[in-house]
Protein backbone atom coordinates (compact mmCIF):
# COMPACT_ATOMS: atom_id res chain seq x y z
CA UNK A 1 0.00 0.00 0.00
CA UNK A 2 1.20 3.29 -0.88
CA UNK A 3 1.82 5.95 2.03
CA UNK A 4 -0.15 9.07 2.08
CA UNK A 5 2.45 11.64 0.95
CA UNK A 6 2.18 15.63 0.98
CA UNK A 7 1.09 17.10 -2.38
CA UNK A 8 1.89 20.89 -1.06
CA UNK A 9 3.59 22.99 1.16
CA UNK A 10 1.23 25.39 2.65
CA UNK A 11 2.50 28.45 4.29
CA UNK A 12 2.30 28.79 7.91
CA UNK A 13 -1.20 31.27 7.67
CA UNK A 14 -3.25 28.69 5.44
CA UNK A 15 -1.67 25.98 8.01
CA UNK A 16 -3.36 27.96 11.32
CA UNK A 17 -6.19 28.64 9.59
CA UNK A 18 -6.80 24.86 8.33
CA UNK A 19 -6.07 24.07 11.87
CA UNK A 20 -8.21 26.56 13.47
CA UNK A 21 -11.39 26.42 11.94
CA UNK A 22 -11.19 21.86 11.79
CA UNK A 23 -10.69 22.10 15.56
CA UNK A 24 -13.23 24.48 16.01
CA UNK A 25 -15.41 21.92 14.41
CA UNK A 26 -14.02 19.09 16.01
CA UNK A 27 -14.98 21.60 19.86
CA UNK A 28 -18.86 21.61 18.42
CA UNK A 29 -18.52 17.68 18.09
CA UNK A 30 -17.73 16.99 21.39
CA UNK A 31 -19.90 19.70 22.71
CA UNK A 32 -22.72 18.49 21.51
CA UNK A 33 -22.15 14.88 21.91
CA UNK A 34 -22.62 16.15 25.65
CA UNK A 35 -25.89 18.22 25.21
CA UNK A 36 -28.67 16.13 26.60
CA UNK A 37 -27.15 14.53 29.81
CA UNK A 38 -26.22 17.71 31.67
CA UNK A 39 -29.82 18.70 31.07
CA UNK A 40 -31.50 15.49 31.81
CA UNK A 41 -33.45 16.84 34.76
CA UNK A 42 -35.17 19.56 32.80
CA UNK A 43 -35.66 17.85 29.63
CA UNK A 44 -37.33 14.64 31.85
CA UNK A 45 -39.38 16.86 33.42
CA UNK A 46 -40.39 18.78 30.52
CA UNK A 47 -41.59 15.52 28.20
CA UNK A 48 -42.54 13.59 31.70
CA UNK A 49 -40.01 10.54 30.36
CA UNK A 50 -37.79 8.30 32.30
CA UNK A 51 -34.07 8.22 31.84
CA UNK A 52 -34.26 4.74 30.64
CA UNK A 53 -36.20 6.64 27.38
CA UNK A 54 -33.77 9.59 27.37
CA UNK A 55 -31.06 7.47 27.15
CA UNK A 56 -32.98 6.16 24.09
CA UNK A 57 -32.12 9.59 22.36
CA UNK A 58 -28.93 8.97 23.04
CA UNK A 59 -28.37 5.50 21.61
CA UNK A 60 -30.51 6.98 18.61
CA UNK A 61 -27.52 9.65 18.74
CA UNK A 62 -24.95 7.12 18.99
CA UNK A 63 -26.05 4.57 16.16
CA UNK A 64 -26.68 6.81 13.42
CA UNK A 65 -23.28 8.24 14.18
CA UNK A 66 -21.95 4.96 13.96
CA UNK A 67 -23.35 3.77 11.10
CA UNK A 68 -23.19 6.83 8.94
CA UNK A 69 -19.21 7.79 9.98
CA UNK A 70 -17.50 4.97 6.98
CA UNK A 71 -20.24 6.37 4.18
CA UNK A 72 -19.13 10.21 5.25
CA UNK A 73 -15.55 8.99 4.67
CA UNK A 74 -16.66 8.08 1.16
CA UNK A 75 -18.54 11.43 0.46
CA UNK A 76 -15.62 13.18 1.97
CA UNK A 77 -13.15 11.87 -0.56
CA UNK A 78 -15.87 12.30 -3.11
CA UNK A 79 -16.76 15.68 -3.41
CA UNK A 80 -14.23 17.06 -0.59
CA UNK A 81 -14.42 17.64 3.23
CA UNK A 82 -15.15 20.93 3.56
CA UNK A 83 -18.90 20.54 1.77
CA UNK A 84 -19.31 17.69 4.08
CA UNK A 85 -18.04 19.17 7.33
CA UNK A 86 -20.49 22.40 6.82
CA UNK A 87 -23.09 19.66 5.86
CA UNK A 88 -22.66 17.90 9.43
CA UNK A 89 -22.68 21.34 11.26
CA UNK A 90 -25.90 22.34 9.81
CA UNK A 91 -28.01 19.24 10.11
CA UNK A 92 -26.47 18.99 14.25
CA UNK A 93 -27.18 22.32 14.87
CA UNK A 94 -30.91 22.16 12.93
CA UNK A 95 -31.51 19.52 14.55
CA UNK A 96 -31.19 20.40 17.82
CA UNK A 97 -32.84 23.71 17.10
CA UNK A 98 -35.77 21.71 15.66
CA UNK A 99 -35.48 19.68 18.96
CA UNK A 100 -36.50 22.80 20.93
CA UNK A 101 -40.08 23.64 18.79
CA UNK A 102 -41.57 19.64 19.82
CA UNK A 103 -43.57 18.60 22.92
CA UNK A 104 -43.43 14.88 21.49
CA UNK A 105 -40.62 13.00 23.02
CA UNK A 106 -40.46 10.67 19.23
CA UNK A 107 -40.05 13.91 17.30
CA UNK A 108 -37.36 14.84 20.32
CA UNK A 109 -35.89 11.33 19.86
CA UNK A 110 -36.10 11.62 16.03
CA UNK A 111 -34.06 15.18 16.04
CA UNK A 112 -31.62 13.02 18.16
CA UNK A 113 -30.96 10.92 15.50
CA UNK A 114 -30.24 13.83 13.30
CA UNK A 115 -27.58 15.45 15.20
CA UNK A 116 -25.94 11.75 15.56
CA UNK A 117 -26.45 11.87 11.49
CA UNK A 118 -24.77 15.39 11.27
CA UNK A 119 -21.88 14.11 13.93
CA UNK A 120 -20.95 11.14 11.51
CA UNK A 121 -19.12 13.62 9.12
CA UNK A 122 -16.66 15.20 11.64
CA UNK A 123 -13.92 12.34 12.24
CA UNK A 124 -13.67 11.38 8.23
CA UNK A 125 -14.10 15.67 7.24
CA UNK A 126 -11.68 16.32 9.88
CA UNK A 127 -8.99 14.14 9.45
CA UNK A 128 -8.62 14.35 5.50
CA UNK A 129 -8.29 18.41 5.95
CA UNK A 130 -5.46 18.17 8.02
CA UNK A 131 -4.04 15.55 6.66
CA UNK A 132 -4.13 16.84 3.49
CA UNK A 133 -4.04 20.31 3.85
CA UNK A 134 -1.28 20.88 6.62
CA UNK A 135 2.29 20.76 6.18
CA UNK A 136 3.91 17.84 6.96
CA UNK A 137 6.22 19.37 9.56
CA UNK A 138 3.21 20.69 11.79
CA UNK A 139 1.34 17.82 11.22
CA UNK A 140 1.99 16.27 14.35
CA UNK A 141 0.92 19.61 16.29
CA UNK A 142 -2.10 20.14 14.07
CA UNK A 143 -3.74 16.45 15.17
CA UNK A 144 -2.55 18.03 18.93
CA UNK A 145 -4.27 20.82 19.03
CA UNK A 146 -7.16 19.01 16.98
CA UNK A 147 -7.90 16.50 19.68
CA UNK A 148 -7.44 18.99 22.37
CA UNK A 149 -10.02 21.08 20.88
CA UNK A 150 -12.49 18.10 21.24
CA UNK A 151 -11.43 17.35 25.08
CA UNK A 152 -12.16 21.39 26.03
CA UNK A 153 -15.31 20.62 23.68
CA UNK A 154 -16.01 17.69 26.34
CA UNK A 155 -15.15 20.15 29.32
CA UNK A 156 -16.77 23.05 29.06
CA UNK A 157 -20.15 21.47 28.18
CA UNK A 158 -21.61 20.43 31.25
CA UNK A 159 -21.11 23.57 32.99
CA UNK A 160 -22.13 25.79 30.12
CA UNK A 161 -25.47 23.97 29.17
CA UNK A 162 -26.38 24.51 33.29
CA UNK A 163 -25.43 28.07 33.16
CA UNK A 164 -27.76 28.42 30.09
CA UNK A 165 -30.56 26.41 30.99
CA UNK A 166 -30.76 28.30 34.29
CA UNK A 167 -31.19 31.57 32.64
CA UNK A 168 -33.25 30.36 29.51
CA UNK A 169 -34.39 26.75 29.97
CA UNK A 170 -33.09 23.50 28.59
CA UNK A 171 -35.04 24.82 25.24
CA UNK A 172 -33.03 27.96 25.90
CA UNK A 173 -29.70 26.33 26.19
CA UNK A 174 -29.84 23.72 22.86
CA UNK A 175 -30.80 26.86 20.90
CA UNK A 176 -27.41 28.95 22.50
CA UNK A 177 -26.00 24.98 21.35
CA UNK A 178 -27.35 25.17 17.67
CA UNK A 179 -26.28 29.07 17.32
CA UNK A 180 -22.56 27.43 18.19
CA UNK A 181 -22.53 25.12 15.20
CA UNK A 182 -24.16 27.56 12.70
CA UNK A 183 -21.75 29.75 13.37
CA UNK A 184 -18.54 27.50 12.64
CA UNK A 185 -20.25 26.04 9.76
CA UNK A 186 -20.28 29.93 8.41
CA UNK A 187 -16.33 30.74 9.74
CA UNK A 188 -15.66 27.85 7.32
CA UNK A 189 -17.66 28.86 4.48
CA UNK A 190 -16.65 32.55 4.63
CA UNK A 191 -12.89 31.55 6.09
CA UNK A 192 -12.42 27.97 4.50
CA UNK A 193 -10.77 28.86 1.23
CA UNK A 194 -8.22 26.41 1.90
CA UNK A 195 -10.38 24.04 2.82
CA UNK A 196 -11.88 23.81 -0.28
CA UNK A 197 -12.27 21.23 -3.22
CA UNK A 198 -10.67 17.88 -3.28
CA UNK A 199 -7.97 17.01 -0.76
CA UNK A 200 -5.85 15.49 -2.71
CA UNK A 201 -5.16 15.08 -6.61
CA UNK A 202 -4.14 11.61 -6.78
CA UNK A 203 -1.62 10.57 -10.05
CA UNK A 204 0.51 7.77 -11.35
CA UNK A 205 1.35 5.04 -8.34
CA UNK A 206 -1.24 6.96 -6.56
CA UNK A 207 -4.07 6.26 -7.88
CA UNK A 208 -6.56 3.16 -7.19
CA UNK A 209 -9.63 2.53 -8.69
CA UNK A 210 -12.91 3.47 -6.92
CA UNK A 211 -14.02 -0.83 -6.49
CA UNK A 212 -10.99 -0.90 -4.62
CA UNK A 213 -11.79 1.68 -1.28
CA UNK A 214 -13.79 -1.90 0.38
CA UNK A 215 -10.24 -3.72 -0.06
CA UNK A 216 -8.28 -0.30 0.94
CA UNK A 217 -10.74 -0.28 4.40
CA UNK A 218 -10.01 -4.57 4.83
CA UNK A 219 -6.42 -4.23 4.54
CA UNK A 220 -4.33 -5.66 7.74
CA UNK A 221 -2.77 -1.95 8.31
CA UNK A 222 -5.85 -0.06 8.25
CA UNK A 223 -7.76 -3.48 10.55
CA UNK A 224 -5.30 -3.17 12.81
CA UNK A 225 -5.74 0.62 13.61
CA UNK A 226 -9.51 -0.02 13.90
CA UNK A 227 -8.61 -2.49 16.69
CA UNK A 228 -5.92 -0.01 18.11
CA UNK A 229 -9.03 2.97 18.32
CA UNK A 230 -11.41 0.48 19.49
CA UNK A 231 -8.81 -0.58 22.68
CA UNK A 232 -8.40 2.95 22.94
CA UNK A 233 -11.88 3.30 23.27
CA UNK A 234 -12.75 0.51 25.74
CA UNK A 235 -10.53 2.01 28.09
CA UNK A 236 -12.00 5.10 27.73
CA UNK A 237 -15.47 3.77 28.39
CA UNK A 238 -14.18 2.30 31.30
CA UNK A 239 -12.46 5.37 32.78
CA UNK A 240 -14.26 7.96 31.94
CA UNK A 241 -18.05 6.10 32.63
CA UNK A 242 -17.32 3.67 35.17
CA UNK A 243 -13.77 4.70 37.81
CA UNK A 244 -15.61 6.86 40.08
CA UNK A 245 -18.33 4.41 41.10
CA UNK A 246 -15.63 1.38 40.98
CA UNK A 247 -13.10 3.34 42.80
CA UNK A 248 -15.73 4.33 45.66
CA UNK A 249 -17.04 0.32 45.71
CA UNK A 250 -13.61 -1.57 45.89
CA UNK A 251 -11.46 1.52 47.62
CA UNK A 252 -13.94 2.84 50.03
CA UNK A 253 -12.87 6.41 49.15
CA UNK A 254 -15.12 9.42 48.84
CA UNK A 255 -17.15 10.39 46.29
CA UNK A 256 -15.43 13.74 46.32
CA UNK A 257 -12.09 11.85 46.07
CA UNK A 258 -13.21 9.93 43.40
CA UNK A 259 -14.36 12.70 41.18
CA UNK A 260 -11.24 14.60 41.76
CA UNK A 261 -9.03 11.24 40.50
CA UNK A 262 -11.69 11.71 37.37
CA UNK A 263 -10.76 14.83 36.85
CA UNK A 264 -7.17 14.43 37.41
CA UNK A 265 -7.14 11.88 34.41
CA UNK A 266 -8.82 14.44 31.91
CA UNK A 267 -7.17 17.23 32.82
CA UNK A 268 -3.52 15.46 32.49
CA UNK A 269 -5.01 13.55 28.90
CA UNK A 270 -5.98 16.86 27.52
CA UNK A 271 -2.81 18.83 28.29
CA UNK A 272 -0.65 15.92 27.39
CA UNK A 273 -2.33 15.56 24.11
CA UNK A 274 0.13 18.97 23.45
CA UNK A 275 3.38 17.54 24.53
CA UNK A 276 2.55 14.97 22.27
CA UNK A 277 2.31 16.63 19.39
CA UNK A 278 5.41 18.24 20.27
CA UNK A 279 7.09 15.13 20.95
CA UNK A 280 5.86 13.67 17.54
CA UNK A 281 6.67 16.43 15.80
CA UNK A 282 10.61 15.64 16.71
CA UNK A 283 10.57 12.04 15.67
CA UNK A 284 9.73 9.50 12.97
CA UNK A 285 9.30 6.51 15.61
CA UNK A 286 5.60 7.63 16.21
CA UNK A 287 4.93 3.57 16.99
CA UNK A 288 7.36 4.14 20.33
CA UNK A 289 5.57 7.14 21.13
CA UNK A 290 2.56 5.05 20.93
CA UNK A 291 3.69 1.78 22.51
CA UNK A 292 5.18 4.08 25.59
CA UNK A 293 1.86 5.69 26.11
CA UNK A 294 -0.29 2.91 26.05
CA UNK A 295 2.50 1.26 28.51
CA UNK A 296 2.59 3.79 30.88
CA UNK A 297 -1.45 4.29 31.06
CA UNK A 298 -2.10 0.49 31.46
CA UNK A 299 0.35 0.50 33.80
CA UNK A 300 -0.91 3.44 36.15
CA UNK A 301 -4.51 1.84 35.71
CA UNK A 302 -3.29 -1.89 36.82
CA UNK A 303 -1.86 -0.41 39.54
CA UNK A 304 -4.66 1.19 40.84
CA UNK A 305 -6.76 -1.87 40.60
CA UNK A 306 -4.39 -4.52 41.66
CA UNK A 307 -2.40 -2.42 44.58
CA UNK A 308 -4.27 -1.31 48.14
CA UNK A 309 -3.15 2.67 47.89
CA UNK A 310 -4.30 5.37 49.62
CA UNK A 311 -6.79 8.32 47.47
CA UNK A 312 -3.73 10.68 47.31
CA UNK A 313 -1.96 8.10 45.24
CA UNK A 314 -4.87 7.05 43.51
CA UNK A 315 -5.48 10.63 42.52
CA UNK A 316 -1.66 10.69 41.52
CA UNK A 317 -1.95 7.92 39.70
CA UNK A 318 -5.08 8.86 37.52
CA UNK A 319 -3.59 11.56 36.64
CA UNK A 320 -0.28 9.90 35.36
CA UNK A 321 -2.49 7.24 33.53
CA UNK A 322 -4.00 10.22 31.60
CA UNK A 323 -0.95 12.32 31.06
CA UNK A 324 0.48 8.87 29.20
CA UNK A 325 -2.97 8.03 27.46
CA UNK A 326 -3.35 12.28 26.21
CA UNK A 327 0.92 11.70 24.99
CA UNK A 328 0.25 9.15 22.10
CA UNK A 329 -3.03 10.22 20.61
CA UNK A 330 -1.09 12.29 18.07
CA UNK A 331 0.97 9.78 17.36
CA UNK A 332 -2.17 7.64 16.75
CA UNK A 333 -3.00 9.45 14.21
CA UNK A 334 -0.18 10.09 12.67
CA UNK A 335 0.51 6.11 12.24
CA UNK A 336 -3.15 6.16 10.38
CA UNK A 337 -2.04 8.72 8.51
CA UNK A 338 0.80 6.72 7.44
CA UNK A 339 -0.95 3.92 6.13
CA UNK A 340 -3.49 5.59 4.24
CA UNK A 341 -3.24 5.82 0.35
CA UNK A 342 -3.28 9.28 -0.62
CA UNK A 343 -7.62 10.07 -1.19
CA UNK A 344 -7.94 7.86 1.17
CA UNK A 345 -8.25 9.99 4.28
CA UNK A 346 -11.51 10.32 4.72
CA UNK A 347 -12.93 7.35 4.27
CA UNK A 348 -10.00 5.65 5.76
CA UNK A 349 -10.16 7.97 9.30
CA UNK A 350 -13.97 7.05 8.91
CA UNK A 351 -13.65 3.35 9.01
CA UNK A 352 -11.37 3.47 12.07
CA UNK A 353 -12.88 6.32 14.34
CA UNK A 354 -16.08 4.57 14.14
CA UNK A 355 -14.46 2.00 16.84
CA UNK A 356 -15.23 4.46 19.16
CA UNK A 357 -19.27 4.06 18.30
CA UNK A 358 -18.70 0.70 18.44
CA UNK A 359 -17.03 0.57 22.06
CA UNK A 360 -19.56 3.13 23.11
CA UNK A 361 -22.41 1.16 22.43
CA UNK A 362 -20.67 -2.37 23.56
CA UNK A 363 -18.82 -1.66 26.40
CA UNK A 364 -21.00 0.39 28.84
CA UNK A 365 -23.24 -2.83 29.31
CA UNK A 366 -20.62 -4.84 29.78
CA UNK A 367 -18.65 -2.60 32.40
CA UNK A 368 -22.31 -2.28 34.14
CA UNK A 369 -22.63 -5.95 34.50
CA UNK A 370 -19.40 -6.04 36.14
CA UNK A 371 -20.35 -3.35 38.80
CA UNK A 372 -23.61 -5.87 39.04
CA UNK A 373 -21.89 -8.20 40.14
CA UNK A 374 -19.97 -6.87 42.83
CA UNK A 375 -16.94 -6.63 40.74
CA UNK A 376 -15.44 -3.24 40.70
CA UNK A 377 -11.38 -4.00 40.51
CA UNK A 378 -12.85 -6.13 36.88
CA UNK A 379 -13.62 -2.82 34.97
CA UNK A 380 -9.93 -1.09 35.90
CA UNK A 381 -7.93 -4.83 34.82
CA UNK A 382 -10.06 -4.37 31.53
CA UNK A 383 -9.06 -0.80 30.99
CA UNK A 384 -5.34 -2.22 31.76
CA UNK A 385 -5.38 -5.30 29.77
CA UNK A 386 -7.25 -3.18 26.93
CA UNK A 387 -4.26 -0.78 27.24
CA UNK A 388 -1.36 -3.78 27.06
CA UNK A 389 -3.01 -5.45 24.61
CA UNK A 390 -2.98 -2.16 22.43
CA UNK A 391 0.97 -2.46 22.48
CA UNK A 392 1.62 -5.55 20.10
CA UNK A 393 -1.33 -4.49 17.70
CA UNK A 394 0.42 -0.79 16.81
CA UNK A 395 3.98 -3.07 16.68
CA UNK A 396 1.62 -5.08 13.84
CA UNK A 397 1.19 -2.20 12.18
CA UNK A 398 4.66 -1.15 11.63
CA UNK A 399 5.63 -4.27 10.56
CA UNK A 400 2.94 -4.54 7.74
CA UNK A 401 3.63 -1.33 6.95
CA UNK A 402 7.02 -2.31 6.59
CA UNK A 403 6.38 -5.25 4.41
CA UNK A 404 3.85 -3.39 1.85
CA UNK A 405 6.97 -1.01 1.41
CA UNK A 406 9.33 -3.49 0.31
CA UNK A 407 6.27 -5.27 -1.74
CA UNK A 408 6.16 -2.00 -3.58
């Protein structure tokens, strides 16, 4: 398989503004992903639904994103990103504006599905305008600052959407929501020159026939980062969803303490996802980058599940698992990146970012179970072994990348 290789050299303007206005994007993503369950209480109130039926919304959310996110890929390298990614920001924010005129809870649920519709276009739209359209020396800091756009997107949410439901209602606060996404769908049609067209012109060894992208999105490299997101991703879920209530139920700490090793964890992933772009940016081994990150965060996790410490060190320890987890997400990407034919980005970035739908709807269940049954430490080995087991796969990768190199 051919590597993805740099067809320009933009200067460093069009780079910040390529890389400004996709992570802008990428901040509405995660915001929005995030809408309904700080607002829960009103909205439940409003409709007079259970949370086992708003968490139907969600799942609607959740599955159309999931099975929508390889076809965007397609219609990204199709008729080019940028026409997608304003595409995506329109239907999320109309649909959650359209959310806001309904008293029926389908119509709500139905407008859910939309905005999981419009949210299937920013992983594929995303990743094929930086990859394409960046320079390949700041590409590394690019898919930093890209990802840490979507963890300050995660962040800020919850707080916001109280603060504006407060003053206007939850009706109040999804409009403020879908004013946010209208507005960086029109930075990017009045700012997005660069952004435009097709991301790549694809000649001589480059090209590949259009019957081929199903082989392109089955070949071992590209399989094996699918399984390396959806690892990723499974330790997430169990992290992020399930440590506080495991932590309290097999440590006997607070619920204060608890939350604060939570937070420790995001904090340290999203400022670490910086020094890794950093620390990419300065080598060409991004699969070490990789392997040490996933090392160190299984590590910290196992740790914390296998060894009796106190909540300081738990806190501590959180913390490190996240600063290590936040260091090799741009290297991640860059190792997709790296495997991916050029005019393959988008579909290719579609195919394997949709193992984070997948874990999302798989391993929440699963982790709940486990608290079921009186089985706390179980969720914190998984995130662990999840983590370890992410360390041969990227090594897989190399090596078949390796191979198709000397095959060509």
């Amino acid at each position: 398989m051919t590597t993805a290789t740099e067809t320009a050299t933009p200067a460093a303007d069009t780079d910040t503004r390529v890389i400004g206005l996709v992570s802008a994007a990428h901040f509405v993503s995660h915001y929005y992903i995030l809408v309904l369950p700080p607002l829960f209480l009103f909205v439940r109130a409003d409709f007079d639904v259970s949370y086992t039926e708003l968490g139907i919304a969600i799942a609607a959310f959740n599955i159309l994103s999931a099975l929508l996110q390889t076809p965007a890929g397609f219609l990204v390298d199709r008729i080019g990103a940028r026409s997608v990614l304003v595409g995506g920001l329109a239907l999320g924010a109309a649909a959650l504006a359209s959310a806001t005129l309904t008293s029926s809870y389908l119509v709500f649920v139905a407008m859910f599905a939309l905005a999981g519709a419009g949210n299937a276009v920013y992983h594929p739209a995303d990743y094929a305008l930086l990859s394409a359209r960046v320079s390949a020396r700041r590409m590394s800091n690019a898919y930093s600052v890209h990802i840490f756009s979507g963890f300050i997107g995660t962040a800020v949410a919850p707080a916001t959407l109280l603060v504006f439901a407060e003053a206007f209602g939850w009706r109040g606060a999804f409009v403020i929501a879908a004013l946010l996404g209208f507005a960086v769908a029109a930075a990017i049609v009045l700012f997005g020159a660069p952004l435009g067209g097709r991301e790549v012109h694809v000649t001589g060894a480059q090209k590949y026939r259009s019957g081929a992208d199903w082989r392109i999105l089955l070949s071992l490299p590209v399989l094996l980062n699918f399984a390396v997101f959806l690892l990723i991703a499974t330790f997430n879920a169990a992290v992020q969803n399930y440590s506080v209530v495991a932590l309290e139920a097999m440590r006997g700490i607070s619920l204060a303490t608890a939350t604060t090793a939570l937070s420790a964890f995001l904090l340290m992933s999203a400022f670490a996802v910086l020094a890794g772009g950093f620390l990419s940016a300065r080598t060409e081994r991004q699969h070490v980058v990789a392997m040490g990150g996933f090392a160190g965060s299984a590590i910290a996790i196992l740790t914390v599940a296998l060894v009796d410490v106190g909540g300081t060190v738990i806190i501590g320890l959180m913390g490190l698992s996240g600063f290590f987890l936040g260091l090799l997400m741009p290297a991640r990407d860059l190792i997709v990146r790296a495997v991916t034919p050029a005019g393959a980005f988008g579909k290719v970035f579609g195919f394997v970012t949709t193992a984070f739908n997948v874990a999302g709807i798989v391993a929440p269940p699963i982790f709940g179970w486990m608290m079921d049954q009186s089985n706390p430490r179980a969720i914190l080995i998984t995130a662990g072994i999840a983590g370890l087991l992410a360390i041969p796969t990227v090594m897989m990768t190399v090596v078949c990348r390796a191979r198709s190199k000397a095959a060509n």
